[in-house]
Protein backbone atom coordinates (compact mmCIF):
# COMPACT_ATOMS: atom_id res chain seq x y z
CA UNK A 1 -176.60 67.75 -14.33
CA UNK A 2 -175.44 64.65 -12.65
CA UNK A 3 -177.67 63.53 -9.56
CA UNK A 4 -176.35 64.09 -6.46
CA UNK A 5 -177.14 60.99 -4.93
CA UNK A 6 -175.61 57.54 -6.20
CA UNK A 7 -177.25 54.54 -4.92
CA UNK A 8 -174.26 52.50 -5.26
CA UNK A 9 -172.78 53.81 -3.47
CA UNK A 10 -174.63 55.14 -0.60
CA UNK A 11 -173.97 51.53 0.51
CA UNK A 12 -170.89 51.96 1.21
CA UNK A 13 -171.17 55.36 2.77
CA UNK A 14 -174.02 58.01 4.35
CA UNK A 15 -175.81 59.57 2.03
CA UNK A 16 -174.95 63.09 3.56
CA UNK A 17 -171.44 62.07 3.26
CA UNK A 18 -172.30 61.41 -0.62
CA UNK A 19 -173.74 64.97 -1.46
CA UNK A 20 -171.33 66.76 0.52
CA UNK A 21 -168.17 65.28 -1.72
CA UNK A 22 -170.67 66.13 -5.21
CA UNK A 23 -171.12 69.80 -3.58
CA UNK A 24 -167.16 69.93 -3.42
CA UNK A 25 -166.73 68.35 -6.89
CA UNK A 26 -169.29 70.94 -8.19
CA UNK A 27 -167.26 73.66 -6.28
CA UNK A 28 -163.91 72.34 -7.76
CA UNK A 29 -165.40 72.28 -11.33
CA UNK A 30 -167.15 75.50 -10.65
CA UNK A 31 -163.70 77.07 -9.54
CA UNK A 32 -161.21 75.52 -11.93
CA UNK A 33 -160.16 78.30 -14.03
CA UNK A 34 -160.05 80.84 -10.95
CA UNK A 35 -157.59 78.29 -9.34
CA UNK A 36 -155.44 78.09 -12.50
CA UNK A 37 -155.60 82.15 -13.26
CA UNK A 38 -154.17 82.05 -9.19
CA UNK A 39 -151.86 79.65 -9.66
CA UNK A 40 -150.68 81.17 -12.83
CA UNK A 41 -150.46 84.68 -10.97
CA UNK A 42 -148.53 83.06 -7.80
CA UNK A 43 -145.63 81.50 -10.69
CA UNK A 44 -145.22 84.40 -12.34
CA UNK A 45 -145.75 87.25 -9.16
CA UNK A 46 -145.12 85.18 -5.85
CA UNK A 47 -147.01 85.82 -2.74
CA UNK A 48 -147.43 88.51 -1.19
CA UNK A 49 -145.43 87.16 1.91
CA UNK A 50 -142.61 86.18 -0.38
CA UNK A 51 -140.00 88.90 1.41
CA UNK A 52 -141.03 88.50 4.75
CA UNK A 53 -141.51 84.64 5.34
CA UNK A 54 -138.54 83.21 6.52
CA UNK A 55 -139.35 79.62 5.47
């Protein structure tokens, strides 16, 4: 597990800036192949909104 605080670069921002963008990174990673199963779904199906959005 990487640490969730870099040094480095807590100079250049606040260190609760810092661990919130690891949390979303984690989140991301954590997600990834739910996103691309989605995504995947959404090509092949559409939305759900697909016949009545007028956009």
């Amino acid at each position: 597990m990487q640490a969730l605080y870099d040094t480095s670069a807590a100079l250049e921002q606040k260190p609760a800036e810092q661990i919130e963008l690891k949390q979303v990174a984690n989140w991301l990673a954590d997600n990834q192949a739910a996103i691309a199963n989605y995504n995947r779904h959404v090509d092949k199906h559409g939305v759900f909104s697909d016949d009545i959005r007028r956009f």
